[in-house]
Protein backbone atom coordinates (compact mmCIF):
# COMPACT_ATOMS: atom_id res chain seq x y z
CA UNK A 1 21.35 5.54 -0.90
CA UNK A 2 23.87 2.58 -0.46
CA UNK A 3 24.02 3.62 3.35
CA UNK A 4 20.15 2.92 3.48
CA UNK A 5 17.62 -0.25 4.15
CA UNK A 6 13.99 -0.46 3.69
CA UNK A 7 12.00 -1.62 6.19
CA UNK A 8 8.08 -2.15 4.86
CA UNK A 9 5.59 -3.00 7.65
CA UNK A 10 1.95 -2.40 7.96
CA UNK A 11 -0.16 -2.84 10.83
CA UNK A 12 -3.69 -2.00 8.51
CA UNK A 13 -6.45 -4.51 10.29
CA UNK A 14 -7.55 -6.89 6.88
CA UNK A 15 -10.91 -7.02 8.95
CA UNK A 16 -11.84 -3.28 7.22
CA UNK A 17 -11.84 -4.77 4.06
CA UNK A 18 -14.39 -7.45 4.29
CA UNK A 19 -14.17 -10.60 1.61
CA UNK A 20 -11.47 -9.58 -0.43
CA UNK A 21 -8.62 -10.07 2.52
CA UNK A 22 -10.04 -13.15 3.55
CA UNK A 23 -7.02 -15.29 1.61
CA UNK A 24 -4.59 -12.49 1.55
CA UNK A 25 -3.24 -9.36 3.43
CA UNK A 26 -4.77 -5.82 2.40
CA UNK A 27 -0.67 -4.73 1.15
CA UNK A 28 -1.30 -7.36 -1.33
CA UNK A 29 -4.67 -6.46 -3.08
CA UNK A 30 -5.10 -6.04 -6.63
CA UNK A 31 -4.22 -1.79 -7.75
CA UNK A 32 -4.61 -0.47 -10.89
CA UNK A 33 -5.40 -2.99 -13.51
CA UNK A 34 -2.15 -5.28 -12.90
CA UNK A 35 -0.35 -4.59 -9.88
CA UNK A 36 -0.52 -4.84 -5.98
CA UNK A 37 -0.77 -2.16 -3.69
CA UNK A 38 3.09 -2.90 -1.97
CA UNK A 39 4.59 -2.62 -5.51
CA UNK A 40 4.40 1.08 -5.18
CA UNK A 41 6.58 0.80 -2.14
CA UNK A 42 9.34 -1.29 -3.22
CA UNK A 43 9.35 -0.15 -6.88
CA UNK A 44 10.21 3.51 -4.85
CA UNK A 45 12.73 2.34 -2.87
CA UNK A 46 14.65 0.36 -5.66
CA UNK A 47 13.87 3.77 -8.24
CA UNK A 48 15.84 5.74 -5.11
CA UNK A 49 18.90 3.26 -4.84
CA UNK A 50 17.68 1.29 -1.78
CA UNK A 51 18.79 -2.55 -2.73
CA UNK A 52 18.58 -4.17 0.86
CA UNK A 53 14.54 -4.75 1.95
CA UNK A 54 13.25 -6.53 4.23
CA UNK A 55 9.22 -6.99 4.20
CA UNK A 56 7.25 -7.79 7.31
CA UNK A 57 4.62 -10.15 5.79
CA UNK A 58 2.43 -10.70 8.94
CA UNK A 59 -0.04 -13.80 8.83
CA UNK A 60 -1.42 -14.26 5.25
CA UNK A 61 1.94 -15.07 3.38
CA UNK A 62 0.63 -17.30 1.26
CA UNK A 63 0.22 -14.42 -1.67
CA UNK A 64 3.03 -12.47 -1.00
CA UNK A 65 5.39 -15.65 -1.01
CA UNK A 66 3.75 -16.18 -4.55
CA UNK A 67 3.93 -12.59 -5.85
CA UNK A 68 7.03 -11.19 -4.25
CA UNK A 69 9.06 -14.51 -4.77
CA UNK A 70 12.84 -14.02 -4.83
CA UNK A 71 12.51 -9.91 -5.95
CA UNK A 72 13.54 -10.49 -9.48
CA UNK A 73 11.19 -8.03 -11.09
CA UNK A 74 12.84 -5.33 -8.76
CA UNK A 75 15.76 -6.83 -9.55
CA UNK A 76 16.15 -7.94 -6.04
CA UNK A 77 17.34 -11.64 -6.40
CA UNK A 78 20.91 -10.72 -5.36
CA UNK A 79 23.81 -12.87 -3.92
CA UNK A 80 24.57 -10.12 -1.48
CA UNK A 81 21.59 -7.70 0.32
CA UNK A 82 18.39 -7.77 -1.78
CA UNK A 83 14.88 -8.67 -0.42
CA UNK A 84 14.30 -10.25 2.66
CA UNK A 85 10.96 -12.12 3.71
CA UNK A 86 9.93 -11.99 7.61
CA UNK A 87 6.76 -13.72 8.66
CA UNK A 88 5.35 -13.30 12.06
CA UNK A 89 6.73 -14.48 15.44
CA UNK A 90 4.97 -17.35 17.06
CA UNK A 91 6.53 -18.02 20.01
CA UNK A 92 7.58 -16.08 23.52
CA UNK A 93 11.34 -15.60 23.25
CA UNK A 94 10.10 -12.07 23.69
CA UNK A 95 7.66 -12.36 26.53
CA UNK A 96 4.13 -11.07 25.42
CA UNK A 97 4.91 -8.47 23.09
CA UNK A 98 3.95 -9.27 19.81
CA UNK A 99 3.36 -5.36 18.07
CA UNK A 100 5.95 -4.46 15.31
CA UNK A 101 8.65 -3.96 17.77
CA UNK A 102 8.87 -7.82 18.75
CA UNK A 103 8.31 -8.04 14.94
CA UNK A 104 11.50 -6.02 14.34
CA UNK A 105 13.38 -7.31 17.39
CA UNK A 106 12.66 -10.89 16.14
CA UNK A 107 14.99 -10.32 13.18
CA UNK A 108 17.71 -8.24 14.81
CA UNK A 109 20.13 -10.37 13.61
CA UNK A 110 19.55 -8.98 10.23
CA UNK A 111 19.79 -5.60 11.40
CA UNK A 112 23.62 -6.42 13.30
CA UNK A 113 24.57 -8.34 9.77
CA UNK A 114 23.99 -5.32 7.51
CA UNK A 115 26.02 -2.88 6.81
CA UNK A 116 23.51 -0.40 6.15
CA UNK A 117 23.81 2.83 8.67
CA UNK A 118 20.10 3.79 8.19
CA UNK A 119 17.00 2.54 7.88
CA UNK A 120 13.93 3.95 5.91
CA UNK A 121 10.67 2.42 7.39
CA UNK A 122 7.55 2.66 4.97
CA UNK A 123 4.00 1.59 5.50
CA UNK A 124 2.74 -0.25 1.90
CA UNK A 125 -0.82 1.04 2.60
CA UNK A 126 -0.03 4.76 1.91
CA UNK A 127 1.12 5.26 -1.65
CA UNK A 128 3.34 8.26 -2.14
CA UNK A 129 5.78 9.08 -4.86
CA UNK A 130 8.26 10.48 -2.48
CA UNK A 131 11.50 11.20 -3.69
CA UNK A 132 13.51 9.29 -0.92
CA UNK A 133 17.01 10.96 -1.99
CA UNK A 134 16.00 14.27 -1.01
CA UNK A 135 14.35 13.57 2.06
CA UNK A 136 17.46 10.78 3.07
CA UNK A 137 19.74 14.31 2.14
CA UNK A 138 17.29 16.37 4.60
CA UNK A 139 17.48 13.76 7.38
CA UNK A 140 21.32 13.64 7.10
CA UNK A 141 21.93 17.32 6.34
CA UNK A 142 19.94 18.21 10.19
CA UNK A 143 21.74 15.73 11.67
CA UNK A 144 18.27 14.00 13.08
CA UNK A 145 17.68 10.61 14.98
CA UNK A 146 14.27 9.88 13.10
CA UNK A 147 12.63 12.35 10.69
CA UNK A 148 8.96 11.55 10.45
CA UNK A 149 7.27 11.78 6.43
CA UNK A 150 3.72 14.01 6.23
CA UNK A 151 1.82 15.67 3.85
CA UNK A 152 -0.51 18.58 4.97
CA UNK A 153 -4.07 17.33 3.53
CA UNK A 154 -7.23 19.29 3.08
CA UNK A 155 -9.69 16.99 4.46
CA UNK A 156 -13.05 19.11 5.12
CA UNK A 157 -15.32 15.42 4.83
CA UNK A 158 -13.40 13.60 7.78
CA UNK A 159 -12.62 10.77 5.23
CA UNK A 160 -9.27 10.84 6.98
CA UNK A 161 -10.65 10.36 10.48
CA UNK A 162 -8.63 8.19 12.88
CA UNK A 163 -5.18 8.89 10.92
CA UNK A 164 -2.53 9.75 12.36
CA UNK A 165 -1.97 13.51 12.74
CA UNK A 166 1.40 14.56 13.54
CA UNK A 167 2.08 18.23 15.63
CA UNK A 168 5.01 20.14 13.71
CA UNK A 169 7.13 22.86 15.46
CA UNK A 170 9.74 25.69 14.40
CA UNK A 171 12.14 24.57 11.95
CA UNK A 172 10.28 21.00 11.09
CA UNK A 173 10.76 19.90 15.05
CA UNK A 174 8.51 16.90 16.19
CA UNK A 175 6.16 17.80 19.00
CA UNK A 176 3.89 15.24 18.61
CA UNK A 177 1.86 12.43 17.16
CA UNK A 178 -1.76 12.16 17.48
CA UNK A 179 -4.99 10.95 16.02
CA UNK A 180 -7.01 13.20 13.80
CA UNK A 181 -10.38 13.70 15.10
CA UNK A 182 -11.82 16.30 11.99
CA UNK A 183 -11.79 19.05 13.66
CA UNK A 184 -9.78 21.05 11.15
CA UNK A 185 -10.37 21.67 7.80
CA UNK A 186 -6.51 20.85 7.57
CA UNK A 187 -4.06 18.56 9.06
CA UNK A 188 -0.93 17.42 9.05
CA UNK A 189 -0.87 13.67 8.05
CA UNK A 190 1.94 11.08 9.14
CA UNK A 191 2.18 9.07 6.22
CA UNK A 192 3.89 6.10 7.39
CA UNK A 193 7.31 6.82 6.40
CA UNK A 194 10.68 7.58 8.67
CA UNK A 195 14.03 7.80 8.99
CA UNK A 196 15.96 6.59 11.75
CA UNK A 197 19.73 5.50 12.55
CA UNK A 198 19.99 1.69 12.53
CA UNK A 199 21.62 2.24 16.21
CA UNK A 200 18.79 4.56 17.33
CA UNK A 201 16.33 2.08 16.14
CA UNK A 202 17.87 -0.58 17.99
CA UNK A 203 18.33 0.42 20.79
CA UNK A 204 14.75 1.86 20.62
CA UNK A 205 13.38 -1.81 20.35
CA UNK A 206 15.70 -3.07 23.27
CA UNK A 207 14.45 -0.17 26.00
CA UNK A 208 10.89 -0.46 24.77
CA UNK A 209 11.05 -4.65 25.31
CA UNK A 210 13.07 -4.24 28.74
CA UNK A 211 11.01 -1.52 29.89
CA UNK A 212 7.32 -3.15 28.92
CA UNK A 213 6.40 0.63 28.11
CA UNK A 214 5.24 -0.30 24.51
CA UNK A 215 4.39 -2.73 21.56
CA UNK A 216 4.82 -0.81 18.84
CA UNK A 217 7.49 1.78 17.30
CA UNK A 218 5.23 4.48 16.25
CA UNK A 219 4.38 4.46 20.25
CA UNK A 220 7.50 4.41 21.21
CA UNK A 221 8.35 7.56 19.05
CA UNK A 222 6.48 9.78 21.15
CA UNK A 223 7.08 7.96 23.82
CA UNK A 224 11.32 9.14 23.81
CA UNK A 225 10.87 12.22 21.93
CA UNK A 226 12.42 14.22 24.00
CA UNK A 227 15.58 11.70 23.86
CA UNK A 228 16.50 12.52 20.46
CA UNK A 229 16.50 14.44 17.97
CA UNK A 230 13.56 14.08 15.82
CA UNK A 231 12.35 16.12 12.92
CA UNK A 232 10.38 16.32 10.23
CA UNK A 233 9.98 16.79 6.59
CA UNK A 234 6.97 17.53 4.46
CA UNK A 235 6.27 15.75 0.86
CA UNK A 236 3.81 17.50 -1.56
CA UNK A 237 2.44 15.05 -3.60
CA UNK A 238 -0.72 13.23 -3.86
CA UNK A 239 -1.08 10.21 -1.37
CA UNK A 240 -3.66 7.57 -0.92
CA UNK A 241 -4.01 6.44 2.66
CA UNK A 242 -5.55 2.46 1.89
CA UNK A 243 -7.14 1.43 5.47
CA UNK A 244 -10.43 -0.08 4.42
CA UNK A 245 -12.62 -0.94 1.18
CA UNK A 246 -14.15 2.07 1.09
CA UNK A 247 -10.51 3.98 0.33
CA UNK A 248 -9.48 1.21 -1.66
CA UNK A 249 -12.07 1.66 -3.94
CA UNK A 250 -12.26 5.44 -4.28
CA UNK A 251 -7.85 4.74 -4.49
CA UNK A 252 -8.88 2.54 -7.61
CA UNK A 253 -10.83 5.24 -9.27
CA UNK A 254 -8.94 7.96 -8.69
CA UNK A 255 -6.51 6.47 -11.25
CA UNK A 256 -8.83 7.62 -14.10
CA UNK A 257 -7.71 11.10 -13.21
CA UNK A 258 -4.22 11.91 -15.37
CA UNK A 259 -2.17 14.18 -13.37
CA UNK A 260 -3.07 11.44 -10.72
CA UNK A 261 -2.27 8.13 -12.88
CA UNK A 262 1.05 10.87 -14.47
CA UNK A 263 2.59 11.28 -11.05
CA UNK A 264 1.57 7.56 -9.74
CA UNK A 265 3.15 5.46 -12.37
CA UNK A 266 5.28 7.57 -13.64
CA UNK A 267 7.32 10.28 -11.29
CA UNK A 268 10.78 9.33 -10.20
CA UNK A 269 10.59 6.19 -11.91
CA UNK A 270 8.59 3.36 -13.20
CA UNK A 271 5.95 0.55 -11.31
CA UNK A 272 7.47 -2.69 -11.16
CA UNK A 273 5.25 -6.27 -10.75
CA UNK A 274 5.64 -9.67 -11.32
CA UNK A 275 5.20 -9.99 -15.36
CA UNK A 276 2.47 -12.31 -16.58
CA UNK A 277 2.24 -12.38 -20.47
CA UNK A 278 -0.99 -11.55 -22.28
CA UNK A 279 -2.31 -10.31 -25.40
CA UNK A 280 -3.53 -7.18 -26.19
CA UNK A 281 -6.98 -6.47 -25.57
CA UNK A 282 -9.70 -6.73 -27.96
CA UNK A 283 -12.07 -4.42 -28.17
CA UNK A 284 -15.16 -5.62 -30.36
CA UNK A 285 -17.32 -3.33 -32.72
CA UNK A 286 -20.04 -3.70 -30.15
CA UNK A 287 -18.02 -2.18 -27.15
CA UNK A 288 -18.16 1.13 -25.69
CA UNK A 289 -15.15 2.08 -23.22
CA UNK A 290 -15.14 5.88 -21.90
CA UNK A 291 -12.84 7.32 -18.98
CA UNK A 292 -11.36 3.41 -18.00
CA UNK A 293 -8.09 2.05 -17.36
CA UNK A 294 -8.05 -1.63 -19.00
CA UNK A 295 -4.89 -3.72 -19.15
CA UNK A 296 -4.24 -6.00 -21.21
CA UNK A 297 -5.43 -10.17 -21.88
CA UNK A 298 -9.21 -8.68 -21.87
CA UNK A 299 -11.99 -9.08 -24.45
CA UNK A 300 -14.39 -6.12 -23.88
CA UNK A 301 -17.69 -6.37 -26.13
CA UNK A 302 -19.52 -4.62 -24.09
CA UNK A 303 -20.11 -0.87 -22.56
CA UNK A 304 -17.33 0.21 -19.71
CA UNK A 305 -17.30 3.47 -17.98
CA UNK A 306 -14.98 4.91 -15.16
CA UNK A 307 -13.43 1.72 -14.02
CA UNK A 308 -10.91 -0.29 -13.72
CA UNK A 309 -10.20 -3.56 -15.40
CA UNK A 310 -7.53 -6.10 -15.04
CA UNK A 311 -5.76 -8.87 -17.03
CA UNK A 312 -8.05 -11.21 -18.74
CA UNK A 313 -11.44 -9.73 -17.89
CA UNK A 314 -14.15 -10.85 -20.22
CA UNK A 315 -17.61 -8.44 -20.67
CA UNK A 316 -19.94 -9.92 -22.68
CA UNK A 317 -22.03 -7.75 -25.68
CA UNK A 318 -24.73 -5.63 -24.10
CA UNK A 319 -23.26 -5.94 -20.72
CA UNK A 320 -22.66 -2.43 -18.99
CA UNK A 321 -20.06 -1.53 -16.43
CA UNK A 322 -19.65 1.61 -14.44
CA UNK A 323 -17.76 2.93 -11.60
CA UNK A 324 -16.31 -0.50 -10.84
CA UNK A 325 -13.10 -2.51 -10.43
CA UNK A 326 -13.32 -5.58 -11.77
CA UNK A 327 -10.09 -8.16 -10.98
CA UNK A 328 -7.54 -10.73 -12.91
CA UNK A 329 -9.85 -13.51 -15.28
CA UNK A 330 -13.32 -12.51 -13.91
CA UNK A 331 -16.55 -13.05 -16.39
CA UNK A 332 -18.88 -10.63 -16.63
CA UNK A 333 -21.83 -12.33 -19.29
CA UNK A 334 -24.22 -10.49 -21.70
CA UNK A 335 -26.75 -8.00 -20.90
CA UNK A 336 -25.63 -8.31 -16.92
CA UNK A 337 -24.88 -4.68 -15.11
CA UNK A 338 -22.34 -4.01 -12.63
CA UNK A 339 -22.41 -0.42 -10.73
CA UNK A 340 -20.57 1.07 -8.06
CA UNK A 341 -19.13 -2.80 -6.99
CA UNK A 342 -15.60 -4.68 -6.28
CA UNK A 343 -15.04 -7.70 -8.26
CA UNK A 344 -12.60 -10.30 -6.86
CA UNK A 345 -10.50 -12.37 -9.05
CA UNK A 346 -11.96 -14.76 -11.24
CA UNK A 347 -15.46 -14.06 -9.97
CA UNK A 348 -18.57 -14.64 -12.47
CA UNK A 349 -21.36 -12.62 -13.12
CA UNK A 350 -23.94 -14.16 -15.46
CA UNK A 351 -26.76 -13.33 -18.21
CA UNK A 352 -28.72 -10.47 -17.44
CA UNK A 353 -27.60 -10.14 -13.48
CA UNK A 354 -27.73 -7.05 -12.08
CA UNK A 355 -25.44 -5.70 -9.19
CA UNK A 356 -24.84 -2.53 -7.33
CA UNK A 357 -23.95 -0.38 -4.20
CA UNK A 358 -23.15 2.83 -3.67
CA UNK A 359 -19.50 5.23 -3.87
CA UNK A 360 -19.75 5.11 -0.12
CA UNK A 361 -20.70 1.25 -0.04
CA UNK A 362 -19.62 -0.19 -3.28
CA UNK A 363 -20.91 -3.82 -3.73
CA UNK A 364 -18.36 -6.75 -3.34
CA UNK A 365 -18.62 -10.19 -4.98
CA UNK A 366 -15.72 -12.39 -3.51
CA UNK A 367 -12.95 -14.63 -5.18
CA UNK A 368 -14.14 -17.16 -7.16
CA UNK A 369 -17.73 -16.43 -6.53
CA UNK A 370 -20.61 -16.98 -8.99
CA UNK A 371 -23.73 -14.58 -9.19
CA UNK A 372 -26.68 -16.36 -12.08
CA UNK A 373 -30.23 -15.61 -12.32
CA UNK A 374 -31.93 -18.80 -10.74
């Protein structure tokens, strides 16, 4: 996979997931008791070889400066290659395109200084355990341009309306990409992750900024497939498509499942973050924890149930918490009940307060904010 860079690039609107994007963009948000949603992505690509990545931060870079920082916990912090940091364009060296293709065009003089033949573009918002090296030996076995990453999904509830639903020929040929409207039981999901030649994907971003034909390169796909040779190949695993709070929450819970949490953490290679240190946890005689994932720092004392906890929560005795994720250093107090809800970091939730919403609705209380009886 020396021959190989990572491209990871999201164009998820932080608008879907109300309060807790405000400060920070939705690749960054909390997953899974002590990591971040993009994590997944670059923890696959290093577990798969890939040691030159470049990350397309868009406006919020605040958090990602602070999490990501130099790469060491990937083991990124190299002299030569390693991880690369792009924020947004602001000006109009590229006239008025500003989709992912001025994004990438921006930076082409990364792309001419590495020596990298091929690029692997992923979209942090979809977590998939793909094993890269066999689909990287597919794409270069078939002798493809681009070879487009999707999962056949059984979606008979349309939570998956609105994603992209890709059209697959004879002999894993691209016909098209489209928008899934529900109106099959079963579809054939792009999930955000491609192939292409780095001299394919160049000169895709010149003709598309000379041409004024489109902003972005998942448009400009269609748009020349009948130029090259484009294929694609179909991964098997579970995947959770993260577009808006509603997803990210049901993402969150569907941890507690095993063969979920097994293949998530687990398959081709360990989850990589940025370490904190903490104690253990302490659970007290008083608590009660069933079907939860709790890391570590946390003193539970009182009664948890299918949710998800992160570092240094505190739950007060008598307190009772179900179907939740609560976030890094939040307080929950005695006797207080949070159901079906999304707890920000460091948020505080006092004596005998009551909160809830609903699996399709869950209730969020924001960073840093305070909920007390009056």
């Amino acid at each position: 996979m020396d021959r190989c860079l990572g491209i990871i690039t999201t164009l998820e609107r932080d608008s879907n997931f109300g309060g807790i994007c405000k400060n920070r963009p939705s690749y960054m948000l909390p997953f899974g008791g002590r990591y971040r949603l993009i994590d997944f992505t670059i923890s696959n690509m290093v577990n798969h070889g890939l040691r030159t990545i470049a990350v397309y931060t868009g406006e919020k870079i605040r958090s990602t400066m602070d999490h990501l920082g130099d790469g060491k916990p990937w083991d990124l912090n190299r002299r030569i290659n390693g991880l690369f940091l792009y924020p947004p364009i602001n000006d109009n060296h590229v006239g008025t395109h500003f989709g992912d293709i001025a994004q990438f065009y921006s930076t082409m003089e990364f792309f001419d200084r590495t020596r990298e033949e091929y690029i692997f573009l992923s979209n942090p918002n979809i977590i998939a355990k793909l094993n890269i090296g066999d689909a990287f030996r597919f794409f270069i076995d078939t002798g493809a341009d681009i070879t487009l990453i999707y999962r056949e999904q059984l979606d008979p509830d349309g939570n998956l309306i609105n994603c992209d639903k890709i059209h697959v020929g004879e002999d894993n040929v691209f016909e098209n990409l489209g928008v899934n409207l529900s109106t099959e039981k079963r579809f054939n999901h792009y999930i955000g992750m491609a192939f292409v030649k780095k001299d394919i994907f160049i000169k895709i971003l010149k003709d598309s900024i000379e041409q004024g034909n489109t902003n972005y390169f998942k448009d400009a796909i269609i748009l020349y497939k009948d130029k090259y040779k484009i294929n694609t190949y179909e991964f098997k695993g579970h995947v959770e498509t993260i577009r808006d709070l509603k997803s990210f929450y049901k993402a969150n819970l569907n941890l507690l499942s095993k063969d979920i949490s097994r293949e998530l953490f687990f398959q081709g290679g360990a989850i990589y973050t940025k370490s904190k240190d903490e104690p253990s946890t302490l659970y007290t005689e008083s608590s009660n924890v069933q079907n939860s994932l709790i890391a570590n720092g946390c003193v539970i004392e009182g009664d948890v149930e299918n949710s998800i906890v992160f570092r240094g929560v505190k739950i007060g005795k008598g307190a009772f918490i179900k179907n939740s994720v609560v976030m890094q250093k939040s307080v929950i107090e005695e006797n207080a009940i949070v159901v079906n809800a999304v707890l920000d970091k460091q948020t505080f939730i006092g004596k005998g307060v009551n909160i809830g919403g609903s699996i399709l609705a869950p209730y969020v209380v924001e960073k840093y904010q305070r909920i007390v009886k009056e």
